[in-house]
Structures are given as structure tokens and as C-alpha cells.
C-alpha atoms as a PDB file:
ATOM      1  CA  UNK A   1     -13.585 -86.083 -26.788  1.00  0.00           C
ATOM      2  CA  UNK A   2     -16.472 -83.980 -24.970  1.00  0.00           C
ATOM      3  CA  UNK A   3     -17.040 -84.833 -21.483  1.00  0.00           C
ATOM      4  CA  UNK A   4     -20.416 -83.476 -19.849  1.00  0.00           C
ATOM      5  CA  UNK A   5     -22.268 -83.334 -16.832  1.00  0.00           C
ATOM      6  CA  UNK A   6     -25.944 -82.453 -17.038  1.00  0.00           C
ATOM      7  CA  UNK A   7     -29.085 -83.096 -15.663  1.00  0.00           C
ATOM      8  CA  UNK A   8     -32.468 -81.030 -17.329  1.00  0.00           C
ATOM      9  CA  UNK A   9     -30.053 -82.364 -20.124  1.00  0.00           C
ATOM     10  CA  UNK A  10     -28.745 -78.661 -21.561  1.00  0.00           C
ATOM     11  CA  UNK A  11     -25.630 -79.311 -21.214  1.00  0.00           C
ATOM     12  CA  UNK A  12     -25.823 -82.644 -23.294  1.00  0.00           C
ATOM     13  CA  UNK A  13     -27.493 -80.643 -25.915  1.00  0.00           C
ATOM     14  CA  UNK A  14     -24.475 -78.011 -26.143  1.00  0.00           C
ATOM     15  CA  UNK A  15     -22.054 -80.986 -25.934  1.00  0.00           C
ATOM     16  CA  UNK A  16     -24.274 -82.804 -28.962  1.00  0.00           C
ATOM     17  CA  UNK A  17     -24.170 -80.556 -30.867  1.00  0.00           C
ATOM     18  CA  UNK A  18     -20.486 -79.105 -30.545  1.00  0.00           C
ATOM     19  CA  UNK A  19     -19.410 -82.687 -31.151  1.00  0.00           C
ATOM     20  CA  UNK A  20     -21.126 -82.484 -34.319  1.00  0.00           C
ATOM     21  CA  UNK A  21     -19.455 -79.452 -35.524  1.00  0.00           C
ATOM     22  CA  UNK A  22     -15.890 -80.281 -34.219  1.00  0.00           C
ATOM     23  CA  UNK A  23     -16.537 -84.279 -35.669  1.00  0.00           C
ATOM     24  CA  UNK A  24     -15.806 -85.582 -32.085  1.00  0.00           C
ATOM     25  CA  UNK A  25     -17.661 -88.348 -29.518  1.00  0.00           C
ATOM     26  CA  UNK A  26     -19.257 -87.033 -26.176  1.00  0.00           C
ATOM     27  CA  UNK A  27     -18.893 -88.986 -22.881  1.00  0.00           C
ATOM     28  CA  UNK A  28     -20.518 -88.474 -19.817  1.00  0.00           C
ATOM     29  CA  UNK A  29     -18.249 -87.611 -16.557  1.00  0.00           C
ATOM     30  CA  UNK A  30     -19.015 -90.599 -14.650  1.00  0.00           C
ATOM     31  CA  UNK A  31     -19.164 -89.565 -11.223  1.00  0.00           C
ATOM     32  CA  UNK A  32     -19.356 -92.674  -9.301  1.00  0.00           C
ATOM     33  CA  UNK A  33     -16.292 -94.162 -11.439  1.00  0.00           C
ATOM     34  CA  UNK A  34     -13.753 -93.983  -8.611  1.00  0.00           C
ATOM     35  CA  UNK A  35     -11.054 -93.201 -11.094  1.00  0.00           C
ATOM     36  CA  UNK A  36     -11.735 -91.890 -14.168  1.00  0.00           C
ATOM     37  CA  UNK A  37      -9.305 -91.794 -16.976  1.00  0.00           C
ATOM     38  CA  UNK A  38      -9.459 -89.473 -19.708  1.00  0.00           C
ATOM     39  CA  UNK A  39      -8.254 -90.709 -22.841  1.00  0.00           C
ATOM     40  CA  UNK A  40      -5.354 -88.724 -24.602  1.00  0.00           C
ATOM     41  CA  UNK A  41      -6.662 -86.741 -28.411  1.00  0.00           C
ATOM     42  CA  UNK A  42      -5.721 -84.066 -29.567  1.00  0.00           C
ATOM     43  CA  UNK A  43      -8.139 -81.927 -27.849  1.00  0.00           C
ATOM     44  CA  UNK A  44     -10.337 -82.530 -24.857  1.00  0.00           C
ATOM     45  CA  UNK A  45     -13.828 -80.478 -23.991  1.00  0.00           C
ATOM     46  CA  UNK A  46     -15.566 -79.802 -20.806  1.00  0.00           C
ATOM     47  CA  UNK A  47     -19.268 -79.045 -20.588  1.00  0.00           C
ATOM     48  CA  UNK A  48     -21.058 -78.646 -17.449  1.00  0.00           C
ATOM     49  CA  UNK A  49     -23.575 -76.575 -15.834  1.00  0.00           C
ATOM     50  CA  UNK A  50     -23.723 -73.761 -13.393  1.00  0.00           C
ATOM     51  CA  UNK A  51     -24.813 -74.836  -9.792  1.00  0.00           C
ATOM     52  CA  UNK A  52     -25.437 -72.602  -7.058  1.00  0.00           C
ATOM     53  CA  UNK A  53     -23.152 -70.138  -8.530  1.00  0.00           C
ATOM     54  CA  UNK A  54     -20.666 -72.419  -9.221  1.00  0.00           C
ATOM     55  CA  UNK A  55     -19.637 -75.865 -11.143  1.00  0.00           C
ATOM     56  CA  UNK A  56     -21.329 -78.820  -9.269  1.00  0.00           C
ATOM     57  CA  UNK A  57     -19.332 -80.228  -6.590  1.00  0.00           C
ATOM     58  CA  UNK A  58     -19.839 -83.450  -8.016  1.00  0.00           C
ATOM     59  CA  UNK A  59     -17.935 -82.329 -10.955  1.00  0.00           C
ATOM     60  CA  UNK A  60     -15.113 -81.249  -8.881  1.00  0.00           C
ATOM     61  CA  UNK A  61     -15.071 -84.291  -7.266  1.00  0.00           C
ATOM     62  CA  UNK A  62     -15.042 -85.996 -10.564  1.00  0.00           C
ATOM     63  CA  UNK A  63     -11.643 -83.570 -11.299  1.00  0.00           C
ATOM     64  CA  UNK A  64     -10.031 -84.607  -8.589  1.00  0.00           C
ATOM     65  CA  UNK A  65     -10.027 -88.297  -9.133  1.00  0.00           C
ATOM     66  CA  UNK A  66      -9.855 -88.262 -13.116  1.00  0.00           C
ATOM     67  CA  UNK A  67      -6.238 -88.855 -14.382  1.00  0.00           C
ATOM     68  CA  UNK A  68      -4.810 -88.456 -18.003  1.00  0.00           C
ATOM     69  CA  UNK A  69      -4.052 -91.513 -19.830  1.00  0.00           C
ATOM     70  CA  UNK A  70      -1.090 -90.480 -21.717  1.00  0.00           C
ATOM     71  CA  UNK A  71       1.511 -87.406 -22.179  1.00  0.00           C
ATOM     72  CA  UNK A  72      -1.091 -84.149 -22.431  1.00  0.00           C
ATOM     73  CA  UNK A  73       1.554 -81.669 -23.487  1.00  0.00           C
ATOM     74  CA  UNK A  74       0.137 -81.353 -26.836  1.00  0.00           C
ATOM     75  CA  UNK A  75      -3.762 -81.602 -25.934  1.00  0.00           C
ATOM     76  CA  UNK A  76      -5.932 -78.691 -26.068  1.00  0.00           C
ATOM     77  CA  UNK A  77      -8.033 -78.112 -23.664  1.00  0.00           C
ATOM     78  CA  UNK A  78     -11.192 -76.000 -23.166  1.00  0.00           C
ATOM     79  CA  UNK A  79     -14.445 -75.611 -21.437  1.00  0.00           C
ATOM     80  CA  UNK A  80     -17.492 -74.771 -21.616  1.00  0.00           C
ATOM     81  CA  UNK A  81     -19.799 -73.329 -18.597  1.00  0.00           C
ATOM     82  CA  UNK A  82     -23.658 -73.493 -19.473  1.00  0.00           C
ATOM     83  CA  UNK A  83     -26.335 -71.403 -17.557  1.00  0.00           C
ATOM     84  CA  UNK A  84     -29.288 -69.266 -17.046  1.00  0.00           C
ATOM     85  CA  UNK A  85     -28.917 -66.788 -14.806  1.00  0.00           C
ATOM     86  CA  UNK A  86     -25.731 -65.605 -12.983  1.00  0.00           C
ATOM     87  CA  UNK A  87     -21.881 -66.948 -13.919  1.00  0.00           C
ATOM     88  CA  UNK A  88     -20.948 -66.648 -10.363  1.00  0.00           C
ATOM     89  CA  UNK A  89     -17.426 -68.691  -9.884  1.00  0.00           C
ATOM     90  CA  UNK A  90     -17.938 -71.090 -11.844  1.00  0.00           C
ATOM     91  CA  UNK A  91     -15.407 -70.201 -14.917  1.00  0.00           C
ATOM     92  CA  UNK A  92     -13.349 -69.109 -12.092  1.00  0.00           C
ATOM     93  CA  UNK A  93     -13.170 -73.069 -10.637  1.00  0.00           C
ATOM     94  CA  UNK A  94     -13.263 -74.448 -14.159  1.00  0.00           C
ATOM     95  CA  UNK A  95      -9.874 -73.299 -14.557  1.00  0.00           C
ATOM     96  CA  UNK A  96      -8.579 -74.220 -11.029  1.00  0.00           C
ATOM     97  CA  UNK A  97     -10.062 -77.632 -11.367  1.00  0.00           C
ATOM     98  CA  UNK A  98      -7.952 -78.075 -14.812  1.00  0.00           C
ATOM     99  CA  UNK A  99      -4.952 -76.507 -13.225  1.00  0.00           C
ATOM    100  CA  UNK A 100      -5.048 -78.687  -9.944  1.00  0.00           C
ATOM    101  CA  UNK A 101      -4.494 -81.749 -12.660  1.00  0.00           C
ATOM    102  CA  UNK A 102      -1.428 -79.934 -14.510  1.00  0.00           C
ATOM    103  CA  UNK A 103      -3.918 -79.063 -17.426  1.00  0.00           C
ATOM    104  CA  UNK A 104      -4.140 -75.543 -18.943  1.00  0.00           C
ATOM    105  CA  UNK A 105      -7.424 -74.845 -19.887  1.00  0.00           C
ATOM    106  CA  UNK A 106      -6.567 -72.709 -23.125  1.00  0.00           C
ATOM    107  CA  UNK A 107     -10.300 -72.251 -24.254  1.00  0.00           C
ATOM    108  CA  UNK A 108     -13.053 -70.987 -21.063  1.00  0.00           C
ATOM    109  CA  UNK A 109     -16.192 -69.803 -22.245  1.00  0.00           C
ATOM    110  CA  UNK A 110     -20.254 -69.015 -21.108  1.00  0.00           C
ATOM    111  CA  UNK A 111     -22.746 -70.529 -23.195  1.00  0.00           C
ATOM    112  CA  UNK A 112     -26.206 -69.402 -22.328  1.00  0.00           C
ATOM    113  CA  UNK A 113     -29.187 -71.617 -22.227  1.00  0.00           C
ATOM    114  CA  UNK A 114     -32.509 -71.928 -20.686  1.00  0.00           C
ATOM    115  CA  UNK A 115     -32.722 -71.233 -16.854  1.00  0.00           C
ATOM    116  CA  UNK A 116     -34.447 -74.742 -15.155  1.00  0.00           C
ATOM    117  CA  UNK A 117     -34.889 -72.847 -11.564  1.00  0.00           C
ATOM    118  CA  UNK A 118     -37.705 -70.988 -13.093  1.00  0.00           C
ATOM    119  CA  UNK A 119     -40.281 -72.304 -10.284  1.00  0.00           C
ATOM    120  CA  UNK A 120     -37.700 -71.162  -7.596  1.00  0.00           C
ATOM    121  CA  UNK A 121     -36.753 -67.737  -8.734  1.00  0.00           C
ATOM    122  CA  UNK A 122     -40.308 -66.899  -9.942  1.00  0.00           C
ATOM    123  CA  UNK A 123     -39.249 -66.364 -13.171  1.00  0.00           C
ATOM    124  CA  UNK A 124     -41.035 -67.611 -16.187  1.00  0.00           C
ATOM    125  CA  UNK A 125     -38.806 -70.097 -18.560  1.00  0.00           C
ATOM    126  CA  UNK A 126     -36.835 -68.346 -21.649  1.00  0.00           C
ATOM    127  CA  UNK A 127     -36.012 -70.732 -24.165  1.00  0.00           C
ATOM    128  CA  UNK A 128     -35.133 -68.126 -26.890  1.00  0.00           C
ATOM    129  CA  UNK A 129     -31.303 -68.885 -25.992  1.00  0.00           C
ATOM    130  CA  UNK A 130     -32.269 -72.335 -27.779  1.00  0.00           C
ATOM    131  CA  UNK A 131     -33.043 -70.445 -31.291  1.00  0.00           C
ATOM    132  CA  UNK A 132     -29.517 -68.847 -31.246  1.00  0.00           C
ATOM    133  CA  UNK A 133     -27.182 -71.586 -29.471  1.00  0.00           C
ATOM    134  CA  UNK A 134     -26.216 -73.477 -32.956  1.00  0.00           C
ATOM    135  CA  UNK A 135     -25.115 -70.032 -34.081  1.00  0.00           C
ATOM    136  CA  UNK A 136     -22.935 -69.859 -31.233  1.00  0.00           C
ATOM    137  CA  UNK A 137     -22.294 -72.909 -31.036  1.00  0.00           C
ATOM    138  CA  UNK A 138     -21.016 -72.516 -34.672  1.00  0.00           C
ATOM    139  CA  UNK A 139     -18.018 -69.719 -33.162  1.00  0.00           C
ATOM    140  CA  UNK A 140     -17.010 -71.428 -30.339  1.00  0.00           C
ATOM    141  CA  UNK A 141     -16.610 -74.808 -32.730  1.00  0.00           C
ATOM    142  CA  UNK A 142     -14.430 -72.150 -34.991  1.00  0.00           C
ATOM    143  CA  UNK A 143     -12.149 -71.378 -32.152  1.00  0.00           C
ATOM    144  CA  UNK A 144     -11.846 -74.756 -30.776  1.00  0.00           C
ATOM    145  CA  UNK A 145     -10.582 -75.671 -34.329  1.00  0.00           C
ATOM    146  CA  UNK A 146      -8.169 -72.959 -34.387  1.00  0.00           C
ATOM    147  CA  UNK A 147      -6.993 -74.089 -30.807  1.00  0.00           C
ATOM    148  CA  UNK A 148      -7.402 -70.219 -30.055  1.00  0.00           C
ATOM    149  CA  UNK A 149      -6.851 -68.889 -26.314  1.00  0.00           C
ATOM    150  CA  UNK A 150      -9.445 -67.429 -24.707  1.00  0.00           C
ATOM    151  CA  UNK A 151      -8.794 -63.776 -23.276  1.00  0.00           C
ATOM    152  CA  UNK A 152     -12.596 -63.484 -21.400  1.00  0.00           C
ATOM    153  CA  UNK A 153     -12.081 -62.586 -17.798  1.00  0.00           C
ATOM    154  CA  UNK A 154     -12.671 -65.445 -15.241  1.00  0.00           C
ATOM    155  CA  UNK A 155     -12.970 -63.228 -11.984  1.00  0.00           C
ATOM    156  CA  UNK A 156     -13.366 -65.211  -8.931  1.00  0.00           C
ATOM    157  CA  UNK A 157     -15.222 -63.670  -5.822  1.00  0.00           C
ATOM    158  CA  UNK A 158     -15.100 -64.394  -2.410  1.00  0.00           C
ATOM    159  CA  UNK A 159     -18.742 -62.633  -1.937  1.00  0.00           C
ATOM    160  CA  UNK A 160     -20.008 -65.171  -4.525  1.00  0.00           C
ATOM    161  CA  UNK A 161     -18.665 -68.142  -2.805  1.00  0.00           C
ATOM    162  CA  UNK A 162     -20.345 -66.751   0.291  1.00  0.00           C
ATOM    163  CA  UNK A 163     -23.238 -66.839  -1.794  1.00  0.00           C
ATOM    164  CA  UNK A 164     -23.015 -70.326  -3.139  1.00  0.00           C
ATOM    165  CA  UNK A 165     -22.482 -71.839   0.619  1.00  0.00           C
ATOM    166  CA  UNK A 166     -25.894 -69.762   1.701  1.00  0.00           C
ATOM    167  CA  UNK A 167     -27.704 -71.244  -1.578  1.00  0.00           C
ATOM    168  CA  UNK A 168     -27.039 -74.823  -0.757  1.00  0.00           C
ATOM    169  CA  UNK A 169     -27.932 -74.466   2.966  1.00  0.00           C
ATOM    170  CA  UNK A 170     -31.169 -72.897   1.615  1.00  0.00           C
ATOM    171  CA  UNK A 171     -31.957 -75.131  -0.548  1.00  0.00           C
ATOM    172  CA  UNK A 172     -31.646 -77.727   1.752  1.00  0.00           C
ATOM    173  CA  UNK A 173     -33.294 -76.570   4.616  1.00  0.00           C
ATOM    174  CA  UNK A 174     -37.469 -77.157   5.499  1.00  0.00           C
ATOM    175  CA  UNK A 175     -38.524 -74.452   3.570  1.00  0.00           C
ATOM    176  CA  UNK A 176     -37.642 -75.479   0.192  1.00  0.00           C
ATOM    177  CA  UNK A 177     -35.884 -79.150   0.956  1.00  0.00           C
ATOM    178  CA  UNK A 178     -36.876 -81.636  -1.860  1.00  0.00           C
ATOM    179  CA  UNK A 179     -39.979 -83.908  -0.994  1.00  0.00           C
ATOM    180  CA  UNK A 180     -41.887 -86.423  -2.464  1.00  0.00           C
ATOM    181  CA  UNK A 181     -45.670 -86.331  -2.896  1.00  0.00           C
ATOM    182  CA  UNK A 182     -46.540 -89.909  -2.328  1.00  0.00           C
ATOM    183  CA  UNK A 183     -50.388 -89.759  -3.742  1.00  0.00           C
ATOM    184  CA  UNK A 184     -49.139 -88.472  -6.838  1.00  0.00           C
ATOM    185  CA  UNK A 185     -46.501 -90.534  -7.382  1.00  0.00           C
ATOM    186  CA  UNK A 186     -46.775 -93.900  -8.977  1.00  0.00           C
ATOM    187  CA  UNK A 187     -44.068 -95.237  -8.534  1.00  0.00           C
ATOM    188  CA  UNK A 188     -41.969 -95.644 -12.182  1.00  0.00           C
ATOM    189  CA  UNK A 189     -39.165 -95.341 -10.473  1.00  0.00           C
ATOM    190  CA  UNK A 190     -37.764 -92.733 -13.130  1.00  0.00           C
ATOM    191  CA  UNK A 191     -36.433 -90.102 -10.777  1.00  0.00           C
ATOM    192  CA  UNK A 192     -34.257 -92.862  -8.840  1.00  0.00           C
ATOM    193  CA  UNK A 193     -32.602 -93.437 -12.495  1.00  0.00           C
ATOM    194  CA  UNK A 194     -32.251 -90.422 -13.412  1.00  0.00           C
ATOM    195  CA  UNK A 195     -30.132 -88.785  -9.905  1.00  0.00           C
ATOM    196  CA  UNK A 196     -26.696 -88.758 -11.100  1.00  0.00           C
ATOM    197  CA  UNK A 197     -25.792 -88.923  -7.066  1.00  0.00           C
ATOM    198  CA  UNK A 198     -28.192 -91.833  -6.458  1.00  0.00           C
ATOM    199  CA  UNK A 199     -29.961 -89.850  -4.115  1.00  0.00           C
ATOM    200  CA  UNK A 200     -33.497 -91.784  -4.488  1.00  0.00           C
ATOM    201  CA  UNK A 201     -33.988 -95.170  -4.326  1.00  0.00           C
ATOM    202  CA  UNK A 202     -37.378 -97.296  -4.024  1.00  0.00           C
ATOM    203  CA  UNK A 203     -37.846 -98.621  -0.392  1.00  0.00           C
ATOM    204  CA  UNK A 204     -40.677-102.035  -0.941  1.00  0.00           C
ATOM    205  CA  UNK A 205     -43.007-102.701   1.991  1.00  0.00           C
ATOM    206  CA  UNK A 206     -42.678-105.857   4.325  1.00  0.00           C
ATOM    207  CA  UNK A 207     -43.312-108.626   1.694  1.00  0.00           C
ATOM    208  CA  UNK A 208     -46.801-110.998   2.795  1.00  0.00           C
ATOM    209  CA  UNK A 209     -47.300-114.541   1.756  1.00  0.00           C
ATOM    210  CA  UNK A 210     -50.187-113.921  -0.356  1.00  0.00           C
ATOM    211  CA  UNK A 211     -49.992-114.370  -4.068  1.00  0.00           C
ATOM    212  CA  UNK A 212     -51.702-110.666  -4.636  1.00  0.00           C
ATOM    213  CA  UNK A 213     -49.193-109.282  -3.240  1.00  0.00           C
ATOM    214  CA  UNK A 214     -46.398-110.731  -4.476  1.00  0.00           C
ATOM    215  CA  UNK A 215     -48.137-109.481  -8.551  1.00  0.00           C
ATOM    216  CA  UNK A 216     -47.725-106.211  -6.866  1.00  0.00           C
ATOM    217  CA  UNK A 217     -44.754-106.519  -5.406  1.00  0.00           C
ATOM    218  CA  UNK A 218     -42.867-104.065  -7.857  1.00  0.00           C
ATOM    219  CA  UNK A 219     -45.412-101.448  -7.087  1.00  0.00           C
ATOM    220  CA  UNK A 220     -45.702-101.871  -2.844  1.00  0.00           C
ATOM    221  CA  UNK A 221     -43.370 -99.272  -1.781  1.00  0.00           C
ATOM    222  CA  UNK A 222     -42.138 -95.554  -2.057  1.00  0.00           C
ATOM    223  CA  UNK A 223     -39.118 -92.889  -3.095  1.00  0.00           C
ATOM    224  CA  UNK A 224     -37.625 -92.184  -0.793  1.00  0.00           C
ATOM    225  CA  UNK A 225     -34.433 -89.704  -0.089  1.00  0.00           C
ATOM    226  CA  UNK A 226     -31.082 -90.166   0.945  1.00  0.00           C
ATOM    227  CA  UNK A 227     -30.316 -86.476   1.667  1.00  0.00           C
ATOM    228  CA  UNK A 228     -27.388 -85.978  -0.336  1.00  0.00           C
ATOM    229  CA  UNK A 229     -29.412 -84.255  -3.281  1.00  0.00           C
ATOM    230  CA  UNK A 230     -27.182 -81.740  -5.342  1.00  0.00           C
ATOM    231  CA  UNK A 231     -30.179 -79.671  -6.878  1.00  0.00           C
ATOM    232  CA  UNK A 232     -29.494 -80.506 -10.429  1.00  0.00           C
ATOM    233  CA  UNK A 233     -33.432 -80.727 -10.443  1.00  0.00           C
ATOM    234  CA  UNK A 234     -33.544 -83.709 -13.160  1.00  0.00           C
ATOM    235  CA  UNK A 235     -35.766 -85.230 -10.848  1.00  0.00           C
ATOM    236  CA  UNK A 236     -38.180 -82.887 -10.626  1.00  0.00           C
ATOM    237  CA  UNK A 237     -38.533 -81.842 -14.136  1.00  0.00           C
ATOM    238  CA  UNK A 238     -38.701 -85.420 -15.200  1.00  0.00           C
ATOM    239  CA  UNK A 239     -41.026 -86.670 -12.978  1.00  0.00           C
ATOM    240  CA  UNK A 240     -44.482 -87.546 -15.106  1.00  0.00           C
ATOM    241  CA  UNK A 241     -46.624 -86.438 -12.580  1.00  0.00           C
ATOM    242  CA  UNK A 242     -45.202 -83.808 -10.977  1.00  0.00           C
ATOM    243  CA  UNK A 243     -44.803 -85.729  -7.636  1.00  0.00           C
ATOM    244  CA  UNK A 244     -41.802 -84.051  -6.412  1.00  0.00           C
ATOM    245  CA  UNK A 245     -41.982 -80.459  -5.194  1.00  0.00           C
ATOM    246  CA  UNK A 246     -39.261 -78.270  -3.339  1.00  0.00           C
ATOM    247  CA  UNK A 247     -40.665 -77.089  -0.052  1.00  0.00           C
ATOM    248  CA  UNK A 248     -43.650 -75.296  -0.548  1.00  0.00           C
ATOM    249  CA  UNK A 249     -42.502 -74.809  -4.457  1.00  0.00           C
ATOM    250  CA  UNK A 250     -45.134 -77.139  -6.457  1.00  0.00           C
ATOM    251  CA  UNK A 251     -43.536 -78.199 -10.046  1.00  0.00           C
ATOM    252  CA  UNK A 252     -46.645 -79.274 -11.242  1.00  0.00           C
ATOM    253  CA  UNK A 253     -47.278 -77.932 -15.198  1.00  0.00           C
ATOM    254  CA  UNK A 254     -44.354 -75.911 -14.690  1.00  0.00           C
ATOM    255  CA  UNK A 255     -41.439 -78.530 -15.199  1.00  0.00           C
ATOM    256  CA  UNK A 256     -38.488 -77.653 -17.585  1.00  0.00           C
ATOM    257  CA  UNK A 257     -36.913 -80.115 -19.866  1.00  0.00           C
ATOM    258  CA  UNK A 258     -34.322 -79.663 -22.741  1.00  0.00           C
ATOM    259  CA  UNK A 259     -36.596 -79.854 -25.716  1.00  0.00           C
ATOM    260  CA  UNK A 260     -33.717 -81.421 -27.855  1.00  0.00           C
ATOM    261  CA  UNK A 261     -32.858 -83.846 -25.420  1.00  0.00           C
ATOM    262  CA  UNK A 262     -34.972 -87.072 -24.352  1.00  0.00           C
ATOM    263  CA  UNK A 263     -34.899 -89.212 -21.099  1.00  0.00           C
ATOM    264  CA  UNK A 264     -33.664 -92.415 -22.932  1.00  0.00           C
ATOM    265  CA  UNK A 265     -30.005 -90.344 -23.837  1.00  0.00           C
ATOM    266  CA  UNK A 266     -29.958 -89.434 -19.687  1.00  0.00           C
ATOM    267  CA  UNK A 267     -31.051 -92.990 -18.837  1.00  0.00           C
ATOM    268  CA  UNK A 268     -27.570 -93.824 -20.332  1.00  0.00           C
ATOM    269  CA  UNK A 269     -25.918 -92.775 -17.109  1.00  0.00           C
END
């Protein structure tokens, strides 16, 4: 079994298509599951993304409520980190996360894919990483199968966590906090089904008696935030018009989505 946490959906493609390789199922980590089991096999995968320099906190979270149904004295585990920039700690807290549960993650790797902070960093989107990941893909699937160990250093760094605390006050702050451009949305409601942390919801106007209104009724209204966002950006890069922006950072024509991946497979969630 593959569990994965994405939302651009990159790290659903990695898990996709190492389950094909290794034969196996994927699951998604179900973060509002208030305790998660993990079925026992034989071997058990972890993908999720880098956030902030660092594994979401929702997937920590998700760690530290998960239990193993089952003796895992036999089970191999491994994990799998995918991002576009910098590593930060985020190996580095794969490992703790596993070892807080008793689990020894035997197998902790990088797997590079396209950056989705493009708009933010002012860097353009590389998606060459997609024409070489099944190739990869194909040696990681080798080593999984050989239940190899993984001697890649996981160095952990104080400076970086320093940096990961700054990033998320940042990114919350005026200047680039997430907002909703009401005249350009129209109200689909995708974004709100997409958050994996439920942070939008659709907030209708005071109902009226008349019978025109109450045709529009699923349409008299607006997204709106709860402020608990965890910048996983799904929102934004799904959003058919382009109606959610980051500050003064406009998405619009410059959204990033997995190519392999479509919104149906993340609706799942």
C-alpha cells in the first residue's frame, strides 16, 4: 500500500505510477479521519510533498494519529519526498514522523518534480522532471523490491526550520495572504472541494421569498476563507478562472497543474 498526500496532484502521479511498477493500491492519507489505521502488507510507502521546507503539517498530524493494524516487525517501510525547489527538513521529519510510531523507515528518498510556486518565486514552471520521473521511478521501484536501505543523508537544520516558521508567517500575512476575486469567480464551488483542510466553504446570501431567487439560490453567495489555509495551492491552480490570487501575486494564465493527473482523481478526497 502507497499512502499520499498531494494537492497540484504530483505527488499522486509519483504514487500512480510507483504502484504500477511495484503491483500495489494507492490510498490517500485522510487527514480529517481522526484515527487512521494503516493496514499491515508486506511493505508500506509514503509519498508526500515538500511544504515550506518541510512535510506538511497536516501530514504530521496525520502521523501522529495513524496506528498500525497488525504486528509491523516484518513490514518495509519507505518514503518518498517530492519537490521543486529546496529539500529543506523534510526527509529529516519523514523519518522522525515514522520513528515517533515505532516504524523504521528503511527506504527515504527525493523525487524531483515540477515546482507549483512558480508565480511566487518568479520562476518560470520546469516540467522536464516529468520526461525523466518513470525512469526514476523505474530505480526506486527496483530498490523497494529488493527492500534495500537507503544510505542518502537526511540532515536536519535548525536554520531551515527557522526558515520554514518565517515562510508560513509570510505567506500568511497581507502581502501575499490568499484572497478571493469575487467578479471573477463564479461560483463552481471547485476550490471548496478540492482544500484538503476545508479551508473554503460557500457562504449563500439571506434567502427572499421570491421564486427567482430561490432558481438561483445555488449561485447567491461567495468563497469565502476560514484562515487555516496550508499553501498546498490546489486551489489556486485549479480554479477555472483564475479567481484566487495570493496578495498582490495574480495566478491568472500562469496556474500549474500535474499534466498526468485530473481533478476528478483529487475530487476523490
Amino acid at each position: 500500500m502507497i499512502y499520499y498526500f498531494t494537492g497540484t496532484g504530483n505527488s499522486l502521479d509519483v504514487a500512480k505510477r510507483l504502484a504500477a511498477l511495484l503491483d500495489d493500491t494507492v490510498r490517500l492519507m485522510d487527514i480529517h479521519e481522526s484515527h487512521p489505521v494503516i493496514e499491515s502488507a508486506p511493505s508500506i510507502g509514503f509519498v508526500v510533498p515538500v511544504h515550506n521546507f518541510d512535510i506538511p503539517d497536516a501530514v504530521k498530524d496525520w502521523f501522529r494519529r495513524a496506528r498500525f493494524s497488525g504486528s509491523f516487525g516484518q513490514t518495509y517501510f519507505y518514503g518518498l519526498i517530492t519537490y521543486g525547489g529546496a529539500e529543506g527538513n523534510a526527509r529529516a521529519n519523514l523519518r522522525r514522523a515514522c520513528l515517533k510510531k515505532g516504524w523504521d523507515l528503511v527506504y527515504n528518498t527525493m523525487v524531483m518534480v515540477p515546482d507549483n510556486a512558480g508565480p511566487i518565486i518568479h520562476r518560470p514552471y520546469d516540467l522536464t522532471s516529468l520526461y525523466t520521473l518513470d525512469e526514476r521511478l523505474a530505480r526506486i521501484a527496483e530498490a523497494v523490491k529488493g527492500r534495500r536501505r537507503s544510505h542518502e543523508e537526511e540532515p536536519y537544520s535548525y536554520k531551515m526550520a527557522l526558515k520554514t516558521e518565517l515562510s508560513k508567517i509570510y505567506l500568511d500575512s497581507p502581502v501575499v495572504a490568499m484572497k478571493i476575486d469575487h467578479y471573477r469567480c463564479i461560483r463552481c464551488r471547485l476550490c471548496g472541494r478540492l482544500c484538503p483542510v476545508e479551508n473554503m466553504y460557500f457562504k449563500e446570501k439571506k434567502k427572499k421569498k421570491d421564486k427567482a431567487a430561490k432558481a438561483r439560490k445555488s449561485y447567491a453567495g461567495k468563497m469565502k476563507l476560514r484562515g487555516h489555509c496550508i499553501h498546498c495551492l490546489a486551489c489556486i491552480h485549479w480554479c477555472p478562472t483564475g479567481a484566487i490570487r495570493m496578495g498582490y501575486i495574480d495566478f491568472m494564465n500562469r496556474q500549474y497543474t500535474n499534466p498526468y493527473i485530473n481533478v476528478r482523481e483529487l475530487l476523490k478526497r
